[in-house]
C-alpha atoms as a PDB file:
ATOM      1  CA  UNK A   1      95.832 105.213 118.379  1.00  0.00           C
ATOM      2  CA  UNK A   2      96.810 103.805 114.952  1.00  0.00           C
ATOM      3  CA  UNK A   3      96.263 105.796 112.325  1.00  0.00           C
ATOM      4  CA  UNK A   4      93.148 105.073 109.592  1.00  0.00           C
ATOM      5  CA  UNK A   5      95.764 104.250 106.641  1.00  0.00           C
ATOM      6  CA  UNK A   6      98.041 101.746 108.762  1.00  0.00           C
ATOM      7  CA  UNK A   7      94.671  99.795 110.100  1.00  0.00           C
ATOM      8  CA  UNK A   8      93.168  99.184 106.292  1.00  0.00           C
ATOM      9  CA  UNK A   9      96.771  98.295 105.188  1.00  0.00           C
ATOM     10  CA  UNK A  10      96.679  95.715 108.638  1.00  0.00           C
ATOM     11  CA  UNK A  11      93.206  94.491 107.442  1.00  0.00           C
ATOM     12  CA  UNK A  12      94.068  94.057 103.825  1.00  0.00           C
ATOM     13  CA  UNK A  13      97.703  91.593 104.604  1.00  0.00           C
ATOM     14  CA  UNK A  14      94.849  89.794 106.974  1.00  0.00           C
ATOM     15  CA  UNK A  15      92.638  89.700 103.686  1.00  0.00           C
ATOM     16  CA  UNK A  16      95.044  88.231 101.554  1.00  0.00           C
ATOM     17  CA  UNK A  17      96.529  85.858 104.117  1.00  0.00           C
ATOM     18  CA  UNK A  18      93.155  84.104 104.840  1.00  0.00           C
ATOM     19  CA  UNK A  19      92.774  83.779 101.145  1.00  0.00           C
ATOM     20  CA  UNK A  20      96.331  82.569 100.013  1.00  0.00           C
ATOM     21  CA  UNK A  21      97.188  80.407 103.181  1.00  0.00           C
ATOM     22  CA  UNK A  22      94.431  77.605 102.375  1.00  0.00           C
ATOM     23  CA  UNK A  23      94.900  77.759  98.369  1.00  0.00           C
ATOM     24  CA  UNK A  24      98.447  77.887  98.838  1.00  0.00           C
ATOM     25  CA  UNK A  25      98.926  74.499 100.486  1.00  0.00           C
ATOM     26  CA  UNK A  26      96.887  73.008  97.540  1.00  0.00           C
ATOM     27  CA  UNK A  27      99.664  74.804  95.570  1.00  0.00           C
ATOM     28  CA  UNK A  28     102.345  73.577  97.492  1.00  0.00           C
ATOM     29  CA  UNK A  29     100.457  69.780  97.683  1.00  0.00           C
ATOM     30  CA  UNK A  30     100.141  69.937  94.201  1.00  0.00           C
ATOM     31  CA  UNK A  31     103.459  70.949  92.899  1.00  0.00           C
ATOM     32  CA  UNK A  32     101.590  74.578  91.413  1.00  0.00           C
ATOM     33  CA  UNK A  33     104.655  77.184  92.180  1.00  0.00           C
ATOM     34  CA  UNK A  34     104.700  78.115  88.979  1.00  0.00           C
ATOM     35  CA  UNK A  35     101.218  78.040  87.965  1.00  0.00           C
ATOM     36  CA  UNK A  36     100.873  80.778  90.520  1.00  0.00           C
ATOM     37  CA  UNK A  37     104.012  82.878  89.011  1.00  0.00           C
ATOM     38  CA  UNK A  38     102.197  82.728  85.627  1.00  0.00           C
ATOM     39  CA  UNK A  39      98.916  84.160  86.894  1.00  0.00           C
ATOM     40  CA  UNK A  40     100.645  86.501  88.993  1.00  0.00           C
ATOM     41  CA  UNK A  41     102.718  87.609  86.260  1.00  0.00           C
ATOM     42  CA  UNK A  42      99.534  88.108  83.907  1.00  0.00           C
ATOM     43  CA  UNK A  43      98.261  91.100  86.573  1.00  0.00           C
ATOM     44  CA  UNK A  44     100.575  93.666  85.183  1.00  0.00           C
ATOM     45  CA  UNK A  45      99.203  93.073  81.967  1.00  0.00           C
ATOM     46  CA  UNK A  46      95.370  93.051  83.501  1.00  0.00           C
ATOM     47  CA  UNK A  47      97.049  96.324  85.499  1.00  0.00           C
ATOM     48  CA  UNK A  48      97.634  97.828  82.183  1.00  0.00           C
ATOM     49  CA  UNK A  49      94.447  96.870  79.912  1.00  0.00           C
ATOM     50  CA  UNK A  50      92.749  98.126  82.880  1.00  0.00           C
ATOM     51  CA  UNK A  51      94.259 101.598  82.936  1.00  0.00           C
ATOM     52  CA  UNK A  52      93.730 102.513  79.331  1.00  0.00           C
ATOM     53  CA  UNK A  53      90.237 101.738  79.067  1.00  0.00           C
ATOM     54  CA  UNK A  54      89.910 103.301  82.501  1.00  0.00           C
ATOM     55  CA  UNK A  55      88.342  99.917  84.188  1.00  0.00           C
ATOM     56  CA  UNK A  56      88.881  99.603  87.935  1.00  0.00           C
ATOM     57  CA  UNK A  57      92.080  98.045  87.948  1.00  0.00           C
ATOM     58  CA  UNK A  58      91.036  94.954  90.332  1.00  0.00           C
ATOM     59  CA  UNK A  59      88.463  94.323  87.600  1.00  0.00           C
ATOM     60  CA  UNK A  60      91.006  93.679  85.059  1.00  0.00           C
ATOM     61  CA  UNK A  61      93.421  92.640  86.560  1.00  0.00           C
ATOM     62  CA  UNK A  62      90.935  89.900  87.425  1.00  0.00           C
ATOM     63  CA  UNK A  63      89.892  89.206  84.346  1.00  0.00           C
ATOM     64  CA  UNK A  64      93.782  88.666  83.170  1.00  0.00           C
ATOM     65  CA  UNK A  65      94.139  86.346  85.324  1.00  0.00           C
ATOM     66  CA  UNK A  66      90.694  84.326  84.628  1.00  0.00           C
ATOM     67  CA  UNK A  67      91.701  83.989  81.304  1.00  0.00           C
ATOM     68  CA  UNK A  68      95.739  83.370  82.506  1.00  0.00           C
ATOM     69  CA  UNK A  69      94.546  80.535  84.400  1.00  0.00           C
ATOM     70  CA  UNK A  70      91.787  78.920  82.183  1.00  0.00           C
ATOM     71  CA  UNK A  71      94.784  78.735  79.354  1.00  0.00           C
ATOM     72  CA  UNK A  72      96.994  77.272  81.926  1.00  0.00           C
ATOM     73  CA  UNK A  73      94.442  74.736  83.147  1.00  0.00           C
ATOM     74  CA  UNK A  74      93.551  73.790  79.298  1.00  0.00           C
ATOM     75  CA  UNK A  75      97.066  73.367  78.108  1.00  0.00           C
ATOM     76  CA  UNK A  76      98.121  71.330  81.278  1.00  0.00           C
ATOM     77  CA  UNK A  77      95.056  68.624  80.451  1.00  0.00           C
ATOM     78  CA  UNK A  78      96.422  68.195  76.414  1.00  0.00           C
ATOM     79  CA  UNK A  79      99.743  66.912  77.329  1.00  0.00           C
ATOM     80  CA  UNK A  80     101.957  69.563  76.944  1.00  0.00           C
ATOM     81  CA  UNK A  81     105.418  70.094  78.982  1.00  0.00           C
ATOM     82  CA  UNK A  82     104.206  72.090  81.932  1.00  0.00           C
ATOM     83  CA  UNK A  83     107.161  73.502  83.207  1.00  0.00           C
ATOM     84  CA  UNK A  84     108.201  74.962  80.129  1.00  0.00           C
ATOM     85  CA  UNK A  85     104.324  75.972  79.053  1.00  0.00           C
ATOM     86  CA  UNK A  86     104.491  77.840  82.371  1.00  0.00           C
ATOM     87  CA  UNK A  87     107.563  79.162  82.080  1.00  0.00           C
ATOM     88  CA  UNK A  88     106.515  80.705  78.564  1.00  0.00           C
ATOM     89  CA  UNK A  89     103.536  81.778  79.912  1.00  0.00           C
ATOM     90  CA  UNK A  90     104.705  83.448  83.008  1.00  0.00           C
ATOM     91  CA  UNK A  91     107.564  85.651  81.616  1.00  0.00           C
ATOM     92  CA  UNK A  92     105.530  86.763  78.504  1.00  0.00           C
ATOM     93  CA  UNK A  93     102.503  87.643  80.182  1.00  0.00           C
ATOM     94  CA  UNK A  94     105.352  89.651  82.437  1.00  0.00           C
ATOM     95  CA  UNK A  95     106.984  91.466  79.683  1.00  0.00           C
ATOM     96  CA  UNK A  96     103.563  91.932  77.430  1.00  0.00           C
ATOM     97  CA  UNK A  97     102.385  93.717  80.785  1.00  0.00           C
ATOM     98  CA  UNK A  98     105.277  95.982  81.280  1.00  0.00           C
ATOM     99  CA  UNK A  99     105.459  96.432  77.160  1.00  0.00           C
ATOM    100  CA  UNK A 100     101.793  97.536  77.555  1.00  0.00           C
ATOM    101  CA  UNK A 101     102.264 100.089  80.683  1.00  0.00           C
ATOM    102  CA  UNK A 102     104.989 102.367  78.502  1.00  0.00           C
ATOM    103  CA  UNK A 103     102.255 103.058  76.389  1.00  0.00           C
ATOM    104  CA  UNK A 104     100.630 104.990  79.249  1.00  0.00           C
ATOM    105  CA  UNK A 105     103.134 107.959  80.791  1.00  0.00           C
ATOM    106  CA  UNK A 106     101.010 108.468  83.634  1.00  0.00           C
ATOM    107  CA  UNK A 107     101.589 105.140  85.293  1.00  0.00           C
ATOM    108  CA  UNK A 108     105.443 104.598  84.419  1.00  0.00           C
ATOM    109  CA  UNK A 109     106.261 106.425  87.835  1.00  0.00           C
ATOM    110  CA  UNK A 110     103.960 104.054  89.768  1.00  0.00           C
ATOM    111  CA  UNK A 111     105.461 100.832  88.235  1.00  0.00           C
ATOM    112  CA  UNK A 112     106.693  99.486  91.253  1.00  0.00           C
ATOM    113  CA  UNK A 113     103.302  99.706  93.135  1.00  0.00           C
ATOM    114  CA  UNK A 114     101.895  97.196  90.712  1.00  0.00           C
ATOM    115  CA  UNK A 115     105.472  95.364  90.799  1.00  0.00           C
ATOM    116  CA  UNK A 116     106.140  94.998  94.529  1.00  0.00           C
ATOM    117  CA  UNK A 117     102.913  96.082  96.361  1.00  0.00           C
ATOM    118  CA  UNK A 118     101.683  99.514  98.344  1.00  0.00           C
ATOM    119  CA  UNK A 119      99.834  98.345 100.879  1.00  0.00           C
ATOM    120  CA  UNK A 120     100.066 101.350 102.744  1.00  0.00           C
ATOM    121  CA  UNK A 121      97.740 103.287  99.883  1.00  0.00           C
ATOM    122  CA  UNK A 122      95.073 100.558 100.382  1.00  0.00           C
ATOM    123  CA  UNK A 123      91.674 102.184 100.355  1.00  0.00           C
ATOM    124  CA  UNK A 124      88.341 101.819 101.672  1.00  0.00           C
ATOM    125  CA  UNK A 125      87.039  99.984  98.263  1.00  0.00           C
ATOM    126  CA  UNK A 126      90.657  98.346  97.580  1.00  0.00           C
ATOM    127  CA  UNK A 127      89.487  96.845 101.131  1.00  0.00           C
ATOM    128  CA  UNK A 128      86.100  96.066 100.168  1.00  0.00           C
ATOM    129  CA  UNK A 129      87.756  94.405  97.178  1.00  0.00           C
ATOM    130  CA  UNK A 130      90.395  92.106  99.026  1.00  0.00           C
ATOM    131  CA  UNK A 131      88.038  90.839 101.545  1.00  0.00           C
ATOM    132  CA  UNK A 132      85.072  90.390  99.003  1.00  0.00           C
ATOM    133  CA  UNK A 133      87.823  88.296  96.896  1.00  0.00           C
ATOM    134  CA  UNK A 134      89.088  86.264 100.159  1.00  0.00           C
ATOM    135  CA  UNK A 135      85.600  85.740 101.469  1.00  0.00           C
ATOM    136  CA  UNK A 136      84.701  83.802  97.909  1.00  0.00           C
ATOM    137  CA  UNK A 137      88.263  81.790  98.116  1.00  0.00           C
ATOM    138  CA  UNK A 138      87.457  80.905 101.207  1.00  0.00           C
ATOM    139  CA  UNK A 139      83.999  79.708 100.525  1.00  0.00           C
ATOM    140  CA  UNK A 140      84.858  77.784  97.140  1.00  0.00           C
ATOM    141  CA  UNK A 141      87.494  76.110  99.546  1.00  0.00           C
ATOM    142  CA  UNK A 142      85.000  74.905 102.103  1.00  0.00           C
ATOM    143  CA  UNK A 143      82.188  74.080  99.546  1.00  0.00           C
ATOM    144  CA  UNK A 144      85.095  71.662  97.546  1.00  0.00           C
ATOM    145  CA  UNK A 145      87.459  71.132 100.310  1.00  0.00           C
ATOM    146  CA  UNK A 146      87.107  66.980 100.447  1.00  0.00           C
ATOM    147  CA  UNK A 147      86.734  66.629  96.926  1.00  0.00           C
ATOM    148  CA  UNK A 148      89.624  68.968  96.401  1.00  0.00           C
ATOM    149  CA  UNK A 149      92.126  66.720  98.962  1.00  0.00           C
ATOM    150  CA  UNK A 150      90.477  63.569  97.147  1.00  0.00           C
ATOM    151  CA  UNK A 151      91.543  64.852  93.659  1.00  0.00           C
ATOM    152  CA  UNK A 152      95.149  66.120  94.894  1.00  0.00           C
ATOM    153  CA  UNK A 153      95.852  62.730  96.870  1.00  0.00           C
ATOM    154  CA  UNK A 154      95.057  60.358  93.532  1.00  0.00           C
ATOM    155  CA  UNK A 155      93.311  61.313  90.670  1.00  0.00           C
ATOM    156  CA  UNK A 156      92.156  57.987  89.579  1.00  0.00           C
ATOM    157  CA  UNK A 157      91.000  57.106  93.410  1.00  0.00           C
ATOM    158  CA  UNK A 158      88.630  60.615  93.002  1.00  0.00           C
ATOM    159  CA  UNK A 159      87.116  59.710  89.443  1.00  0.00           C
ATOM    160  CA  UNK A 160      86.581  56.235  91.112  1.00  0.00           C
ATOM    161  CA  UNK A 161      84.736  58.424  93.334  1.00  0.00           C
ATOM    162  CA  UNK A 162      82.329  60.346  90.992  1.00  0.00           C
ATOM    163  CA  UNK A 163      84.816  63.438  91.528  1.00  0.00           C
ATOM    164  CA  UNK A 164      85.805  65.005  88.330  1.00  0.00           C
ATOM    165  CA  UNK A 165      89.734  66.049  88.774  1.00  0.00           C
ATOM    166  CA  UNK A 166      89.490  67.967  86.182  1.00  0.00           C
ATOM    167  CA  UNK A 167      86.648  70.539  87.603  1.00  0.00           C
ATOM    168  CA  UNK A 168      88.472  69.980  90.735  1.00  0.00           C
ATOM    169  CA  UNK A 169      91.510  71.878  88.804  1.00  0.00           C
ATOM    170  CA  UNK A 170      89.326  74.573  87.210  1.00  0.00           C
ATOM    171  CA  UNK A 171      87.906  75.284  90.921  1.00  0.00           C
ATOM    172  CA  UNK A 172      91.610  75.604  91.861  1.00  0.00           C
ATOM    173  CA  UNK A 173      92.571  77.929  88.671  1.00  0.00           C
ATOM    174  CA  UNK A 174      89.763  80.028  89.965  1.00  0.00           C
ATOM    175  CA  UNK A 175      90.639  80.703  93.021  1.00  0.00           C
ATOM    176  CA  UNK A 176      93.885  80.881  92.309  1.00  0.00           C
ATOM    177  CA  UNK A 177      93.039  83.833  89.504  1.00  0.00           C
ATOM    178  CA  UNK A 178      90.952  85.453  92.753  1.00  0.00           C
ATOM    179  CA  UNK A 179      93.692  85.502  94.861  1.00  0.00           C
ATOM    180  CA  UNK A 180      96.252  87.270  92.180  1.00  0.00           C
ATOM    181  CA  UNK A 181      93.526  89.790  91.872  1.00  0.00           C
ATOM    182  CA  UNK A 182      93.034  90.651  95.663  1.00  0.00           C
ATOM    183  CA  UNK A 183      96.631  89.936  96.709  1.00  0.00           C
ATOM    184  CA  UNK A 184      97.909  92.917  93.848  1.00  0.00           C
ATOM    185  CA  UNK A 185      97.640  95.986  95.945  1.00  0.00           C
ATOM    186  CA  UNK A 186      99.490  94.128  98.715  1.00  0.00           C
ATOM    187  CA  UNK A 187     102.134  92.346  97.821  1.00  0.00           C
ATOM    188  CA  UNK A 188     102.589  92.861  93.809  1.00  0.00           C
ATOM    189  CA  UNK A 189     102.538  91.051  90.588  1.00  0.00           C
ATOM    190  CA  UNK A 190     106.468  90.062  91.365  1.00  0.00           C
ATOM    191  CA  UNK A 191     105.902  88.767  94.979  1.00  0.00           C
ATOM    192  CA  UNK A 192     102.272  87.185  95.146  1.00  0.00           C
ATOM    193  CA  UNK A 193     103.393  83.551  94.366  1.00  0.00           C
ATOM    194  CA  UNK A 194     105.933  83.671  97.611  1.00  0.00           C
ATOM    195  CA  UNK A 195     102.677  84.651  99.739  1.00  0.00           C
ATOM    196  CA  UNK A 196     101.164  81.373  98.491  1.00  0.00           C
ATOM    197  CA  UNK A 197     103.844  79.316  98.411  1.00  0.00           C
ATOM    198  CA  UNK A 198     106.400  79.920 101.777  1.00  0.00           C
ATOM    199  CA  UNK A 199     103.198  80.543 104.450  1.00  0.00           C
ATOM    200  CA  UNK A 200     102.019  76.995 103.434  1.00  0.00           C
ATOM    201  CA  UNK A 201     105.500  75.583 103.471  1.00  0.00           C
ATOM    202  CA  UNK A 202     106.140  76.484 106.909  1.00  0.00           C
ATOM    203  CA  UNK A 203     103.074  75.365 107.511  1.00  0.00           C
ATOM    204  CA  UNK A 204     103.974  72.068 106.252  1.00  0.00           C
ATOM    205  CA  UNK A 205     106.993  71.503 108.748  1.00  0.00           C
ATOM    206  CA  UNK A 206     104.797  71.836 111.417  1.00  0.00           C
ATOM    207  CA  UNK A 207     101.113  69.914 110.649  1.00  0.00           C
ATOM    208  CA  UNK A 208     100.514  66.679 110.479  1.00  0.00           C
ATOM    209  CA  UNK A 209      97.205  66.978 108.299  1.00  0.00           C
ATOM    210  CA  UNK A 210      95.586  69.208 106.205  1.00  0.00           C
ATOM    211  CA  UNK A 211      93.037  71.409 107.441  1.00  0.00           C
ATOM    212  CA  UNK A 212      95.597  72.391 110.599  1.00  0.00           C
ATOM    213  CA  UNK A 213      98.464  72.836 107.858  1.00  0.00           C
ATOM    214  CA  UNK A 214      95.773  75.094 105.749  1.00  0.00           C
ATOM    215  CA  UNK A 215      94.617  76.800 108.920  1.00  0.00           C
ATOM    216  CA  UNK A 216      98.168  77.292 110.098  1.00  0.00           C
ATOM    217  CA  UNK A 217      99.228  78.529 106.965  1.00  0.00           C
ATOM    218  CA  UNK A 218      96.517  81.600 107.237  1.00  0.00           C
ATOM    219  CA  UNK A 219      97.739  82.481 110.830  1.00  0.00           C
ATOM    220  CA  UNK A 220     101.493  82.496 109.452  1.00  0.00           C
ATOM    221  CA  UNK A 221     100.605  84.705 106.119  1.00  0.00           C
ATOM    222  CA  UNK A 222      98.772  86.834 108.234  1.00  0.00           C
ATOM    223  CA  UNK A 223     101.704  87.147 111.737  1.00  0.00           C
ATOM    224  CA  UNK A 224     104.233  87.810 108.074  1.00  0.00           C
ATOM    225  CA  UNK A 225     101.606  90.620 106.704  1.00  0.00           C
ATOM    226  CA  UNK A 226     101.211  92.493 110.575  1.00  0.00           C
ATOM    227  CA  UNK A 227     105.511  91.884 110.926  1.00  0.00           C
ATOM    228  CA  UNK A 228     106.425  93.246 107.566  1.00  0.00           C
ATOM    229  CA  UNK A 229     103.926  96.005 107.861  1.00  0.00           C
ATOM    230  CA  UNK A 230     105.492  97.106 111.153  1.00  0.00           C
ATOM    231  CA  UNK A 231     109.036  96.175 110.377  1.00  0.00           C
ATOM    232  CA  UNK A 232     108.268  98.573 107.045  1.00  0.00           C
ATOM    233  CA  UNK A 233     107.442 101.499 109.524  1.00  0.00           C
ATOM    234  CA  UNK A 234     110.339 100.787 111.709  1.00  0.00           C
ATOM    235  CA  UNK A 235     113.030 100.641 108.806  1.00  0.00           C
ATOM    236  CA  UNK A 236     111.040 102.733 106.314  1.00  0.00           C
ATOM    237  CA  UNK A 237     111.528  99.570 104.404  1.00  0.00           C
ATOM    238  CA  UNK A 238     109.078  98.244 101.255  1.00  0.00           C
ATOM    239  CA  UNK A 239     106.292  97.129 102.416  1.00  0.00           C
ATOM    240  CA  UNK A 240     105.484  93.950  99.996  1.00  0.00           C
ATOM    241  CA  UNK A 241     109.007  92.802 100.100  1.00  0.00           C
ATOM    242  CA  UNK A 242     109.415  93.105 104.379  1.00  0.00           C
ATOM    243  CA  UNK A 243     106.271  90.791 104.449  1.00  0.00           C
ATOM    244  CA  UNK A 244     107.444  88.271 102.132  1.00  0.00           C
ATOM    245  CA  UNK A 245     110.782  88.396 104.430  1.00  0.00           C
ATOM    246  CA  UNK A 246     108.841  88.134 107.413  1.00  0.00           C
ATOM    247  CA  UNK A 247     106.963  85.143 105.328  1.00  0.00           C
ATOM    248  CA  UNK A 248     110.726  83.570 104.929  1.00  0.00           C
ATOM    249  CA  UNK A 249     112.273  84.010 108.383  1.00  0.00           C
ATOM    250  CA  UNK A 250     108.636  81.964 109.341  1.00  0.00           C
ATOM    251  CA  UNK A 251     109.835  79.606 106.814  1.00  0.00           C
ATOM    252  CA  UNK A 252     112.821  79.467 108.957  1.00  0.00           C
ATOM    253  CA  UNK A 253     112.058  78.987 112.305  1.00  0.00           C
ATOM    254  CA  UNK A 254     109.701  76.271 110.965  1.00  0.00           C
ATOM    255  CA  UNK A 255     112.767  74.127 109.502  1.00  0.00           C
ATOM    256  CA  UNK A 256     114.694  74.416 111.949  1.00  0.00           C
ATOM    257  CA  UNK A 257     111.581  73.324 114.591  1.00  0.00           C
ATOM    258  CA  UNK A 258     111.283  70.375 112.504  1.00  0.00           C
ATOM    259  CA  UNK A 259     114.960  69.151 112.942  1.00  0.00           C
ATOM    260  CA  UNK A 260     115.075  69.978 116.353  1.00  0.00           C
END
């Protein structure tokens, strides 16, 4: 019989995988890698505001990211040099973060948690938290999902349409923000961008269209979360990084299935 502690950290890497799969071949469609490093990034900081004003951490590390992403989204429309904008973004939102956590002793010791993941601490309302946040991904997928493909195919074809790319790319940012918040516990701020990006990519060697690339890349995120979790036990390895490695050998296997 498994133990209580391994089955919630099972059903949270399930949680997140459902979530980032699906969003994160939009992200890899749409070129987004480093959209989703900046918003990732920006949870430490959320991780920190949250701590000192004694907030449920998911809450602001949420909000962090809201904001994170709504800058992001506004910027990118006003024609500024998105790689560098995100780059800015990502690695001061990173350093304001772990500027902000000195201030508070208490947490210094638990850095890595927030930086890497600790999936096997997950609790009942962390849980309750991951699946609530993958449940509304999920749904603000479905809802937008053709009008979402429409806008990342051609732009001009969905405003010929009566689509609006731009709401298109706020519904995107949101779920995207979502995602950060829910994936935190599981992966960390450092490592939640590979969970959206390589699941979908080896998803992408595989499918030939994309609601079986977005569905495969949910099973894959979520075989890497149950084979780093129990690769983790086996090695007494860390957790978020042996799932992102499981993620990568995926990855892997995938290529090489394609050339063969």
């Amino acid at each position: 019989m498994l133990d209580d502690f391994l089955i919630r950290a099972a059903l949270a890497g399930i949680g997140v995988a459902l979530a980032a799969g699906p969003l994160g071949a939009f992200v890899v469609w749409r070129r987004m890698a480093y959209f989703g490093d900046a918003t990732s990034h920006a949870a430490i900081l959320g991780v920190a505001l949250a701590l000192a004003t004694e907030l449920p951490v998911g809450l602001g590390t949420l909000a962090v990211a809201l904001v994170m992403a709504a800058t992001v989204a506004t910027l990118s429309g006003r024609g500024w040099a998105m790689d560098t904008m995100l780059g800015v973004l990502a690695h001061s939102a990173l350093a304001f973060g772990l500027v902000a956590v000195s201030f508070l002793p208490s947490v210094r010791t638990d850095l890595s948690a927030w930086l890497f993941g600790d999936i096997l601490a997950v609790s009942v309302p962390d849980l309750a938290f991951i699946w609530a946040g993958a449940v509304l991904v999920l749904a603000l997928l479905l809802w937008r999902w053709s009008a979402l493909l429409t806008a990342t195919i051609n732009e001009d074809l969905a405003a010929a349409s009566g689509i609006d790319p731009a709401r298109e790319r706020l519904i995107l940012t949101l779920a995207l923000a979502v995602t950060v918040a829910v994936a935190l516990k599981v992966v960390g701020a450092l490592l939640i961008s590979a969970m959206l990006i390589i699941p979908a990519a080896a998803a992408r060697g595989l499918a030939r269209n994309p609601e079986p690339m977005a569905l495969l890349a949910a099973l894959i995120g979520a075989g890497a979360s149950l084979a780093g979790l129990g690769a983790s036990l086996a090695f007494d390895t860390p957790a978020g990084p042996s799932i992102v490695a499981a993620a990568a050998l995926a990855f892997l296997v995938s290529a090489l299935l394609r050339r063969a």
